[in-house]
PDB file of N, CA and C in Angstrom:
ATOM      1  N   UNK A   1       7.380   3.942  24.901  1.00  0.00           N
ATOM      2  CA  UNK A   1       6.191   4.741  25.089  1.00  0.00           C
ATOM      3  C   UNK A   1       5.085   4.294  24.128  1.00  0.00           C
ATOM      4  N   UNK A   2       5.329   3.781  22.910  1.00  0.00           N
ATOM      5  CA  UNK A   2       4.319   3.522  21.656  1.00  0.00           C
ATOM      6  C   UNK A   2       3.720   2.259  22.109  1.00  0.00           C
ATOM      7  N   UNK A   3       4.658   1.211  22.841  1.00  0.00           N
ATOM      8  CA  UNK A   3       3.917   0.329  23.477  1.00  0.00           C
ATOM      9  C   UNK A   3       2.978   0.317  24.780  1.00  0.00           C
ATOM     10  N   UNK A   4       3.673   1.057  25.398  1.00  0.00           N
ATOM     11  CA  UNK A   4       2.546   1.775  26.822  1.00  0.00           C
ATOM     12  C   UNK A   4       1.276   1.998  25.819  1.00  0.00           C
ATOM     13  N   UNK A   5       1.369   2.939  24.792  1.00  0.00           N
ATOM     14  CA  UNK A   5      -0.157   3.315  24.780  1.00  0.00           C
ATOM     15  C   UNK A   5      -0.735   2.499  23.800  1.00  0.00           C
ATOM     16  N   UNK A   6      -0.592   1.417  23.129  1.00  0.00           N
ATOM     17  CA  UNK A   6      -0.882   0.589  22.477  1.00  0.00           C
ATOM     18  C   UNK A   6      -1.654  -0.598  23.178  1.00  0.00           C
ATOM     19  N   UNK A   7      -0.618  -0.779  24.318  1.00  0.00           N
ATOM     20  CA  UNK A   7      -1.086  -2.090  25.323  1.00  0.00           C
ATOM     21  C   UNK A   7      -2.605  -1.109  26.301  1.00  0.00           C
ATOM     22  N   UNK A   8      -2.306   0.447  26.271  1.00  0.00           N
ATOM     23  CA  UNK A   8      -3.464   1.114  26.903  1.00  0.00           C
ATOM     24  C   UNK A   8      -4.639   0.951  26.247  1.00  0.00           C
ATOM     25  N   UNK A   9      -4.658   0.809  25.018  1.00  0.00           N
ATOM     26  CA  UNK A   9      -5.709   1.158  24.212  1.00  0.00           C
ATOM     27  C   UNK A   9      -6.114  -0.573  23.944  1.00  0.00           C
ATOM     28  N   UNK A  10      -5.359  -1.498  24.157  1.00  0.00           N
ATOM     29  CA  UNK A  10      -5.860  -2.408  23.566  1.00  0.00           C
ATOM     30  C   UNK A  10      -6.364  -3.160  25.247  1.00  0.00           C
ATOM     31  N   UNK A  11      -6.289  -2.714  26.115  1.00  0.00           N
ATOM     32  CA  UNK A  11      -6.729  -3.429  27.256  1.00  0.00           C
ATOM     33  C   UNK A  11      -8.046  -2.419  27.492  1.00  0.00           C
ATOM     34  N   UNK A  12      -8.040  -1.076  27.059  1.00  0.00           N
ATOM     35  CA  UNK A  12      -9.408  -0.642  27.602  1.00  0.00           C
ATOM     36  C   UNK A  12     -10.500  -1.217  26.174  1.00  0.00           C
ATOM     37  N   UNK A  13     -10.134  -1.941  25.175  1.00  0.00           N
ATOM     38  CA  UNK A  13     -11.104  -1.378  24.137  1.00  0.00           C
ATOM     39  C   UNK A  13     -11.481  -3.580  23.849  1.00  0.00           C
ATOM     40  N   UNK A  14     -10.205  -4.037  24.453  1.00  0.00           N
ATOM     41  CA  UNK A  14     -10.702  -5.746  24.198  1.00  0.00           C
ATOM     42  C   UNK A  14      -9.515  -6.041  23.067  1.00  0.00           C
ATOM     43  N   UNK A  15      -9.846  -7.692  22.908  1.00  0.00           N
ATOM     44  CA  UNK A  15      -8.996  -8.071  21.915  1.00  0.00           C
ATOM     45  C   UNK A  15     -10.139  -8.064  20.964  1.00  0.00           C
ATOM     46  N   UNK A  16     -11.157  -8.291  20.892  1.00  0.00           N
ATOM     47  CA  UNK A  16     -12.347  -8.170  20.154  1.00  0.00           C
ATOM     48  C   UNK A  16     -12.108  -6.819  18.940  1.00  0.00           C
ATOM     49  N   UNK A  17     -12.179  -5.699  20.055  1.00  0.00           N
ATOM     50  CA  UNK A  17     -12.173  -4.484  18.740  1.00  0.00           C
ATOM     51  C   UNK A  17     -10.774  -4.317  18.266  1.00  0.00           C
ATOM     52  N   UNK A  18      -9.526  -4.731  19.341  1.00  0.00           N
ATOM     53  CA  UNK A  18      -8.285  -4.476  18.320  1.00  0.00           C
ATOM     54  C   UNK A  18      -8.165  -5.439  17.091  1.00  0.00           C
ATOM     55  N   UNK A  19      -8.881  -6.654  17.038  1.00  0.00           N
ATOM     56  CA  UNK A  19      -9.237  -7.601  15.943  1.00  0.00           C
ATOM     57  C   UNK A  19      -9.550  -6.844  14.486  1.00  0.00           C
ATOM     58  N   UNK A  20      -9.827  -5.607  14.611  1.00  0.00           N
ATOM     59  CA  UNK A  20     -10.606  -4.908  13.504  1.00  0.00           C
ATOM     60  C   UNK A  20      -9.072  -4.470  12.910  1.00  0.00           C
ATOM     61  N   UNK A  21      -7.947  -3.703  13.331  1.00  0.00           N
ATOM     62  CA  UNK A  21      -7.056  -3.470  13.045  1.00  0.00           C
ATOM     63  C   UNK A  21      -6.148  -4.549  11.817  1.00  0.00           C
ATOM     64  N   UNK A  22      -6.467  -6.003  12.292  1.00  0.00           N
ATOM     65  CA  UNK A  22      -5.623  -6.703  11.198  1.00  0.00           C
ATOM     66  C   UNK A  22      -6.486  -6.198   9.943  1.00  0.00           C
ATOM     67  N   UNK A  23      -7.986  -6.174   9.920  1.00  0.00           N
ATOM     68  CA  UNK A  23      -8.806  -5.803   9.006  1.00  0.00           C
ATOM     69  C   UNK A  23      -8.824  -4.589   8.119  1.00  0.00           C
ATOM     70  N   UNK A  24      -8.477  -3.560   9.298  1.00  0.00           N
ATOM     71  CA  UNK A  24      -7.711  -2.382   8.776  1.00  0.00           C
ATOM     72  C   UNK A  24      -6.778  -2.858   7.691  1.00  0.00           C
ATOM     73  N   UNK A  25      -5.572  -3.158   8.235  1.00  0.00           N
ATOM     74  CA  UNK A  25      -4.541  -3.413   7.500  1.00  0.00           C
ATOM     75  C   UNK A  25      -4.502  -3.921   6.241  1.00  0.00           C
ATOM     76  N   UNK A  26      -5.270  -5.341   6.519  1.00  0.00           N
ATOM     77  CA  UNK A  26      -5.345  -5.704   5.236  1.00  0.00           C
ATOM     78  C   UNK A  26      -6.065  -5.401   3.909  1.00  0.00           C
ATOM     79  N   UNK A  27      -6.866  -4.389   4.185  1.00  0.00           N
ATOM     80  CA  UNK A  27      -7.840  -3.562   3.548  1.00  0.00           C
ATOM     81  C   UNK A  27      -7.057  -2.654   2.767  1.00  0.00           C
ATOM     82  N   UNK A  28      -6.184  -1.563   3.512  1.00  0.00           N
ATOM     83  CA  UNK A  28      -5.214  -0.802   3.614  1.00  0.00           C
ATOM     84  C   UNK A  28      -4.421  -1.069   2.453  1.00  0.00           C
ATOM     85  N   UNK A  29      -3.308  -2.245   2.367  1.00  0.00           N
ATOM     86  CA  UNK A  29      -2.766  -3.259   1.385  1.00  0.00           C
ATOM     87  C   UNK A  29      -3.504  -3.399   0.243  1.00  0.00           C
ATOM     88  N   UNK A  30      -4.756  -4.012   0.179  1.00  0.00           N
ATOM     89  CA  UNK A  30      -5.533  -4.198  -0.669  1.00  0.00           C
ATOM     90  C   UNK A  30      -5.665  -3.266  -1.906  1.00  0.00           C
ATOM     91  N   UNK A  31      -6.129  -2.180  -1.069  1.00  0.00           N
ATOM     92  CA  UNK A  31      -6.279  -0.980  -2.069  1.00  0.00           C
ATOM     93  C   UNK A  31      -5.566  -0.261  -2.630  1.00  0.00           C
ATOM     94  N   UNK A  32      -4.209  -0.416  -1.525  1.00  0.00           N
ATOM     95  CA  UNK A  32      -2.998   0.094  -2.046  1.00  0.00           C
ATOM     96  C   UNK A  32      -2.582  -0.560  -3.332  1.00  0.00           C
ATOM     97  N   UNK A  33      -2.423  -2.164  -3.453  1.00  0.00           N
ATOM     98  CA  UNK A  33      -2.371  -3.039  -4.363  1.00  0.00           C
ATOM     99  C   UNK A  33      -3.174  -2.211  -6.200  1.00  0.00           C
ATOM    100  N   UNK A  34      -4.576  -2.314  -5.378  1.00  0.00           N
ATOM    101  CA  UNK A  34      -5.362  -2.279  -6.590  1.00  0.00           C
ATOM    102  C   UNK A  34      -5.085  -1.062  -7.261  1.00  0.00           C
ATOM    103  N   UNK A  35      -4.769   0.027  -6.646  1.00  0.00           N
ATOM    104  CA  UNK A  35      -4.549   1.562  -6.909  1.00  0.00           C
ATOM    105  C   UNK A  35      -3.495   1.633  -8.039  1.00  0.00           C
ATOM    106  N   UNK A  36      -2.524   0.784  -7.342  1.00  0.00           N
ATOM    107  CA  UNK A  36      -1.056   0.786  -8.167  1.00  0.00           C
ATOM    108  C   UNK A  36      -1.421   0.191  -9.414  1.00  0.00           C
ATOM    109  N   UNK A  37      -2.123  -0.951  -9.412  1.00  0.00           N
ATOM    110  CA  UNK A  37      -2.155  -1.480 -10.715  1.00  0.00           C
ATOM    111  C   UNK A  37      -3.350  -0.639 -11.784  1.00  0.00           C
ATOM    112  N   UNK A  38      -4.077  -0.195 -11.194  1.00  0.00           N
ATOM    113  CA  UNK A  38      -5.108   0.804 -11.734  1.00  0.00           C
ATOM    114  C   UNK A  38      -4.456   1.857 -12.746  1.00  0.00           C
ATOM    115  N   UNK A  39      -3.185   2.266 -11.444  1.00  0.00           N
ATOM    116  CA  UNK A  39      -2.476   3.616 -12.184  1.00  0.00           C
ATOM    117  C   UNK A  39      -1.626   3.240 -13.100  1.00  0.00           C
ATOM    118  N   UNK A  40      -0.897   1.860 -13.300  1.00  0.00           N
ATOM    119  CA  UNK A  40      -0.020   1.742 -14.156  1.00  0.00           C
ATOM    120  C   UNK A  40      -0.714   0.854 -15.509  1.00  0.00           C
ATOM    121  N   UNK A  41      -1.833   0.344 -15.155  1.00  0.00           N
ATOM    122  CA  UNK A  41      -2.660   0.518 -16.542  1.00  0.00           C
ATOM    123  C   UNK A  41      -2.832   1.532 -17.170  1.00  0.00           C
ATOM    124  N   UNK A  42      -3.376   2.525 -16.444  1.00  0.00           N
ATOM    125  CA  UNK A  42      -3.906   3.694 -17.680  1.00  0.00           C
ATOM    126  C   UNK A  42      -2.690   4.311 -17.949  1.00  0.00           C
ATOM    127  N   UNK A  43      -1.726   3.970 -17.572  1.00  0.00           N
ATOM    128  CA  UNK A  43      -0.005   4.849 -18.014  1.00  0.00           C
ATOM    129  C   UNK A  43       0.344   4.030 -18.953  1.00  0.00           C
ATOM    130  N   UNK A  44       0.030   2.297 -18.912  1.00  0.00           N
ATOM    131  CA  UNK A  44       0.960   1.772 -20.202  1.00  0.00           C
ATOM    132  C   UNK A  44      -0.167   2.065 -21.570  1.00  0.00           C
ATOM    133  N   UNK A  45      -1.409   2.572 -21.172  1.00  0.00           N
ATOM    134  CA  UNK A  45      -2.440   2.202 -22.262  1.00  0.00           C
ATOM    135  C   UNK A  45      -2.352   4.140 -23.126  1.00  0.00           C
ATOM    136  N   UNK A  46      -2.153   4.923 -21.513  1.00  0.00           N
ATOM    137  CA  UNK A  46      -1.275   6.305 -22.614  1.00  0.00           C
ATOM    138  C   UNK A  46      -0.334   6.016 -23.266  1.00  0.00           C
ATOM    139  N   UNK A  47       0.785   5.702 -22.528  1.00  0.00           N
ATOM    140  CA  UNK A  47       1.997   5.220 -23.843  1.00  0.00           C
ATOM    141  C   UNK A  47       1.756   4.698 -24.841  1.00  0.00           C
ATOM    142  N   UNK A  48       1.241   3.443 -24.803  1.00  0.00           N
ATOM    143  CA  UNK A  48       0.704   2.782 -26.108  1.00  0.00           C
ATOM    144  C   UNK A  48      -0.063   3.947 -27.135  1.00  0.00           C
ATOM    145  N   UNK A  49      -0.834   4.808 -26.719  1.00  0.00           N
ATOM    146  CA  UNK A  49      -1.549   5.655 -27.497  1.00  0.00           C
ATOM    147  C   UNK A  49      -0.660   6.340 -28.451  1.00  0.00           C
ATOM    148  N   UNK A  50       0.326   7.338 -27.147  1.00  0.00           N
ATOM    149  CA  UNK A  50       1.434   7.945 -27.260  1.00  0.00           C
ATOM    150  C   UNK A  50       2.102   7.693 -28.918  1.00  0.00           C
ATOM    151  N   UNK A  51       2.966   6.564 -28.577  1.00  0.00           N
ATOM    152  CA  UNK A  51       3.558   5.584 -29.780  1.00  0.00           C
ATOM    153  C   UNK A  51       3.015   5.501 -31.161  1.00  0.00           C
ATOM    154  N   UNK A  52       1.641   5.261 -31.004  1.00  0.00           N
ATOM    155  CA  UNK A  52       0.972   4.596 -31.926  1.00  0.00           C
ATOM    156  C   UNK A  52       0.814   6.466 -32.798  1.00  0.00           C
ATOM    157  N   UNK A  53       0.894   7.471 -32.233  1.00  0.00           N
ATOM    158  CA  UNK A  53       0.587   8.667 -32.504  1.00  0.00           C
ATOM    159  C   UNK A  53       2.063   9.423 -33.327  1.00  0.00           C
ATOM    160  N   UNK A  54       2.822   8.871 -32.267  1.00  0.00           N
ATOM    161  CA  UNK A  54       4.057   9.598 -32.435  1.00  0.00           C
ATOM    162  C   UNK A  54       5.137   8.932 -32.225  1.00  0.00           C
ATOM    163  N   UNK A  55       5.545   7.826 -33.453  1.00  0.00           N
ATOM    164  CA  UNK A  55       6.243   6.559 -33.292  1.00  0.00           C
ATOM    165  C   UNK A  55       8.085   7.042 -33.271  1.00  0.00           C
ATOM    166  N   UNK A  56       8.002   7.916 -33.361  1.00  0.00           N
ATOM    167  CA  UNK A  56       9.555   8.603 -33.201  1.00  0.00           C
ATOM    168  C   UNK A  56       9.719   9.208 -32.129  1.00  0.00           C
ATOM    169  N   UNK A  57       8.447   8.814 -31.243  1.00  0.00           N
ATOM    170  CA  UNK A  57       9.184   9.741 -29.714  1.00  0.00           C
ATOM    171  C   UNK A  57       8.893   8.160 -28.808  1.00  0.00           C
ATOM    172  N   UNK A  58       8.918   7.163 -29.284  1.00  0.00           N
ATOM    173  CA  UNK A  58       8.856   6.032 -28.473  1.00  0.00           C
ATOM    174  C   UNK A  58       9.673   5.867 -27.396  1.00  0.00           C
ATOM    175  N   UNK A  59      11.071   5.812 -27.561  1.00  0.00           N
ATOM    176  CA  UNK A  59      12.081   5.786 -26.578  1.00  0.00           C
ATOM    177  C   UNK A  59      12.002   6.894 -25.564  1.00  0.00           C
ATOM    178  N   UNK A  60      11.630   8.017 -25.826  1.00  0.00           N
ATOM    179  CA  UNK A  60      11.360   8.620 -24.619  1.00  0.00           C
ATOM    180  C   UNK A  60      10.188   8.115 -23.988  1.00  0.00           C
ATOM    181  N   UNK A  61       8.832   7.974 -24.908  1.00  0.00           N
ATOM    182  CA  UNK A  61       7.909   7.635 -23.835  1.00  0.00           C
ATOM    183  C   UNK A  61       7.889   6.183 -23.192  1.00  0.00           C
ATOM    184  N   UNK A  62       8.922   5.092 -23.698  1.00  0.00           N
ATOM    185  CA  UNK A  62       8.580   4.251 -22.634  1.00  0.00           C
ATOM    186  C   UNK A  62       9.941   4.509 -21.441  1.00  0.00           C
ATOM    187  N   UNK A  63      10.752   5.251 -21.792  1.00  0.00           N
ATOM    188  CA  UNK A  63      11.391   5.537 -20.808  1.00  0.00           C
ATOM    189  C   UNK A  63      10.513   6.390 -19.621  1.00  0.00           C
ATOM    190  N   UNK A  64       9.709   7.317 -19.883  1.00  0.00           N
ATOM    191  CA  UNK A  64       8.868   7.962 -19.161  1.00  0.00           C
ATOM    192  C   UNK A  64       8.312   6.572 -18.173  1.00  0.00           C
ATOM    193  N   UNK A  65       7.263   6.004 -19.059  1.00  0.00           N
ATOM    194  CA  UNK A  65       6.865   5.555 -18.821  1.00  0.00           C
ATOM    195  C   UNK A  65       7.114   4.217 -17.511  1.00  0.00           C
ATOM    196  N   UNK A  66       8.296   3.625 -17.913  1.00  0.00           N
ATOM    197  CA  UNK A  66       9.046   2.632 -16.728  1.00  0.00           C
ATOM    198  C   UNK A  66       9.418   3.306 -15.939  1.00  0.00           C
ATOM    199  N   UNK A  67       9.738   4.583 -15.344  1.00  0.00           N
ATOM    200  CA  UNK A  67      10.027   5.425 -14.631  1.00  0.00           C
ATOM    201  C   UNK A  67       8.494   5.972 -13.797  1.00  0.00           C
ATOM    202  N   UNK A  68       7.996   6.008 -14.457  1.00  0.00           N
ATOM    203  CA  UNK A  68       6.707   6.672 -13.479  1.00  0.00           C
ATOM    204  C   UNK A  68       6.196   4.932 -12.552  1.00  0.00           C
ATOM    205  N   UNK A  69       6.037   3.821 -13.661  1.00  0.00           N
ATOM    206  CA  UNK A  69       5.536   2.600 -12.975  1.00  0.00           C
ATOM    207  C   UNK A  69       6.215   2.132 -11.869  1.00  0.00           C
ATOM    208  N   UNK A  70       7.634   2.670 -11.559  1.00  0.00           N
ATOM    209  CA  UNK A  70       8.715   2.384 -10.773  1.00  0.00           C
ATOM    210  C   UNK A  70       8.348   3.045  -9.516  1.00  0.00           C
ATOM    211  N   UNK A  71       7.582   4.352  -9.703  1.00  0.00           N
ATOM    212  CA  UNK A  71       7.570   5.460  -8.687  1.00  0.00           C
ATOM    213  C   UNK A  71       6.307   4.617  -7.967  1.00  0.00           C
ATOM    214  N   UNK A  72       4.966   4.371  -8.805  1.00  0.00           N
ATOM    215  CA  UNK A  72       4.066   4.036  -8.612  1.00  0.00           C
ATOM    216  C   UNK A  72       4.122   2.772  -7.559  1.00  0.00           C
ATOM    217  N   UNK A  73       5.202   1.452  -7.957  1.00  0.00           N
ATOM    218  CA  UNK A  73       5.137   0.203  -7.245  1.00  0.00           C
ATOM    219  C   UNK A  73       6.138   0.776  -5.961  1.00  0.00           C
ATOM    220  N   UNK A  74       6.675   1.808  -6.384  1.00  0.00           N
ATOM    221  CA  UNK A  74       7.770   1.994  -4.632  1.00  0.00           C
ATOM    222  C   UNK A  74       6.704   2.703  -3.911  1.00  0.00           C
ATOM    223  N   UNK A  75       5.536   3.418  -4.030  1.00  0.00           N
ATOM    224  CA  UNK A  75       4.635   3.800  -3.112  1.00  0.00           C
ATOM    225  C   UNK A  75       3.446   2.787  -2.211  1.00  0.00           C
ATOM    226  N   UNK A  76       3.387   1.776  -3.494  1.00  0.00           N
ATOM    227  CA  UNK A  76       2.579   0.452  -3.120  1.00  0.00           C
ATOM    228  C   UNK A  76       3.227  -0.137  -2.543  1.00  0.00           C
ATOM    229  N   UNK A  77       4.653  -0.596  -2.457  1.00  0.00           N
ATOM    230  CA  UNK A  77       5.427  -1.199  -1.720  1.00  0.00           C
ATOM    231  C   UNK A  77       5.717  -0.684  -0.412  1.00  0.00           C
ATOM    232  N   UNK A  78       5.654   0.826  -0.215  1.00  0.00           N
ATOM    233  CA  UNK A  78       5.710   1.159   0.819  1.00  0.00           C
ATOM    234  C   UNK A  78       4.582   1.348   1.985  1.00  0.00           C
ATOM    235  N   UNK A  79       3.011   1.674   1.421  1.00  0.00           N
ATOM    236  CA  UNK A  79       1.884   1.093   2.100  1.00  0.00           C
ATOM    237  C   UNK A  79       1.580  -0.415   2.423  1.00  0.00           C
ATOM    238  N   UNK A  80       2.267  -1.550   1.454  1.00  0.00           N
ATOM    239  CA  UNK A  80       1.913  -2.663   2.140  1.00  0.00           C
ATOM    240  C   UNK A  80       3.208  -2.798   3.267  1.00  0.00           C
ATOM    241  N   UNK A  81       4.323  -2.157   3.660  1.00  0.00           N
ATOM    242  CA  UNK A  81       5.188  -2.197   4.545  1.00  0.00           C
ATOM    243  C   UNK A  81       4.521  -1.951   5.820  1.00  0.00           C
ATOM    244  N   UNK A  82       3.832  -0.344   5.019  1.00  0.00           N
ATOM    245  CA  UNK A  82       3.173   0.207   6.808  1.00  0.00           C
ATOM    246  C   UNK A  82       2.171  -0.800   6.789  1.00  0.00           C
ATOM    247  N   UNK A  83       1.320  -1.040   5.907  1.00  0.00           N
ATOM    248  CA  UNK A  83       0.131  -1.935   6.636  1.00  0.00           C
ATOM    249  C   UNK A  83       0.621  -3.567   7.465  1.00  0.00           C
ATOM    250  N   UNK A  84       1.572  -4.046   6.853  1.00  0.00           N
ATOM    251  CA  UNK A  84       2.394  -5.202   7.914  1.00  0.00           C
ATOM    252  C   UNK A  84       2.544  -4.523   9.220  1.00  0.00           C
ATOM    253  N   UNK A  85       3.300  -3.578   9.219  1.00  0.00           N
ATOM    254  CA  UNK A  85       3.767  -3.108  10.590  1.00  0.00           C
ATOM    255  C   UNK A  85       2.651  -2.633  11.606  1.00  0.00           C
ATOM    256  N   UNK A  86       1.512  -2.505  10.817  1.00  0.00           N
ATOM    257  CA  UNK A  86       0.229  -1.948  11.504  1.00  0.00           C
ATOM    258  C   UNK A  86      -0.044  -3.080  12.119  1.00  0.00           C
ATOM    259  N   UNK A  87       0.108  -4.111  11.607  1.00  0.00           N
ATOM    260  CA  UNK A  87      -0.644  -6.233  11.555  1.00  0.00           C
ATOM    261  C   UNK A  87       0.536  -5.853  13.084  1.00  0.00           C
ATOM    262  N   UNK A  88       1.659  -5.999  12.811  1.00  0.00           N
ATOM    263  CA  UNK A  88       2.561  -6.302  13.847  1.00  0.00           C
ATOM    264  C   UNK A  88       2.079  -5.893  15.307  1.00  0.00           C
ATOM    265  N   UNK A  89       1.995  -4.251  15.546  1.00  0.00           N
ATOM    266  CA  UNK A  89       1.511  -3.631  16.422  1.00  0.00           C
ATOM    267  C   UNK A  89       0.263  -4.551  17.390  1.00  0.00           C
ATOM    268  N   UNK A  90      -0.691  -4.501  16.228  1.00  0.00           N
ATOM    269  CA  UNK A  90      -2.237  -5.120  16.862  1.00  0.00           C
ATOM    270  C   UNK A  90      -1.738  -6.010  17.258  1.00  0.00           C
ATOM    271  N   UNK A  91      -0.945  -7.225  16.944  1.00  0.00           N
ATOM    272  CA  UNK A  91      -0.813  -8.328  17.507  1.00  0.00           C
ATOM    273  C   UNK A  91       0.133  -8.515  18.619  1.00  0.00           C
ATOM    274  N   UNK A  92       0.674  -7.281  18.527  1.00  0.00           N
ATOM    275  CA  UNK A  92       1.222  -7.419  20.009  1.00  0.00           C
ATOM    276  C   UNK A  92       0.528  -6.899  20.776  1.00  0.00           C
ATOM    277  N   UNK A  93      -0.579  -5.496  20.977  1.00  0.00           N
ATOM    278  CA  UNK A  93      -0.990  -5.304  21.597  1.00  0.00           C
ATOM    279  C   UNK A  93      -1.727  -6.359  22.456  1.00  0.00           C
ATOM    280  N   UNK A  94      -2.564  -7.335  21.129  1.00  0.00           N
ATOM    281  CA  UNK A  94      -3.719  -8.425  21.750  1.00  0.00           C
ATOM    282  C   UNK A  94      -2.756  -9.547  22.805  1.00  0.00           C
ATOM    283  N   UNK A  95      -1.491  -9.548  22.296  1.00  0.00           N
ATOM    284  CA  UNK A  95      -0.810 -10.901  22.927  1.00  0.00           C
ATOM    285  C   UNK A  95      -0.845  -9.975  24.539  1.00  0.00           C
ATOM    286  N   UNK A  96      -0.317  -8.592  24.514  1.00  0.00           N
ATOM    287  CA  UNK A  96      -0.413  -8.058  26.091  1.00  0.00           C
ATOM    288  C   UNK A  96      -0.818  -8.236  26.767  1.00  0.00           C
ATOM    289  N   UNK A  97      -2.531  -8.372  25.988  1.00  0.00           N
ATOM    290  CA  UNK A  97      -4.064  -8.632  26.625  1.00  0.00           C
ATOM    291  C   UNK A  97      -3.740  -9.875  27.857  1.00  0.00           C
ATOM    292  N   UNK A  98      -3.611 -10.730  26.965  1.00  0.00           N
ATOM    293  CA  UNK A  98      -3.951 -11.850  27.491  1.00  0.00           C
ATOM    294  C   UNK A  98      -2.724 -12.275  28.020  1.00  0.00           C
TER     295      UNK A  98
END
């Protein structure tokens, strides 16, 4: 059924506008990318603070700390999954096309 309406949408709309979709995607990825690394900067640069403040609670905070960056790259890892699978879709739709 997901392909019925995929191949529907991509024969009424062209291979032209489903073209925008890889664009989607990779956009999608992109930001997902940049987000993750955004967030796990300002987490190693708290810890570091952390430490430098309160050098006897170190072991907990970089344990915190590798634990949250872990959470952070399995969410990025999991948007660049969907955004592949998004790539996948479009390109089958367009191959339908034609």
């Amino acid at each position: 059924m997901e392909n019925e309406i995929i191949t529907t949408v991509a024969a009424s709309s062209g291979a032209g506008m489903m073209a925008w979709g890889f664009v989607g995607a990779s956009m999608g990825a992109a930001i997902a990318a940049v987000a993750a690394a955004t967030g796990i900067g300002k987490i190693s640069a708290a810890a570091c603070e952390s430490i430098a403040r309160q050098p006897e609670a170190a072991g907990d905070i970089k344990g915190n700390t590798i634990l949250t960056a872990a959470f952070i790259e399995g969410v990025c890892l999991f948007a660049c999954v969907i955004a592949l699978l998004v790539n996948g879709n479009v390109l089958t739709a367009i191959e339908s096309i034609q």
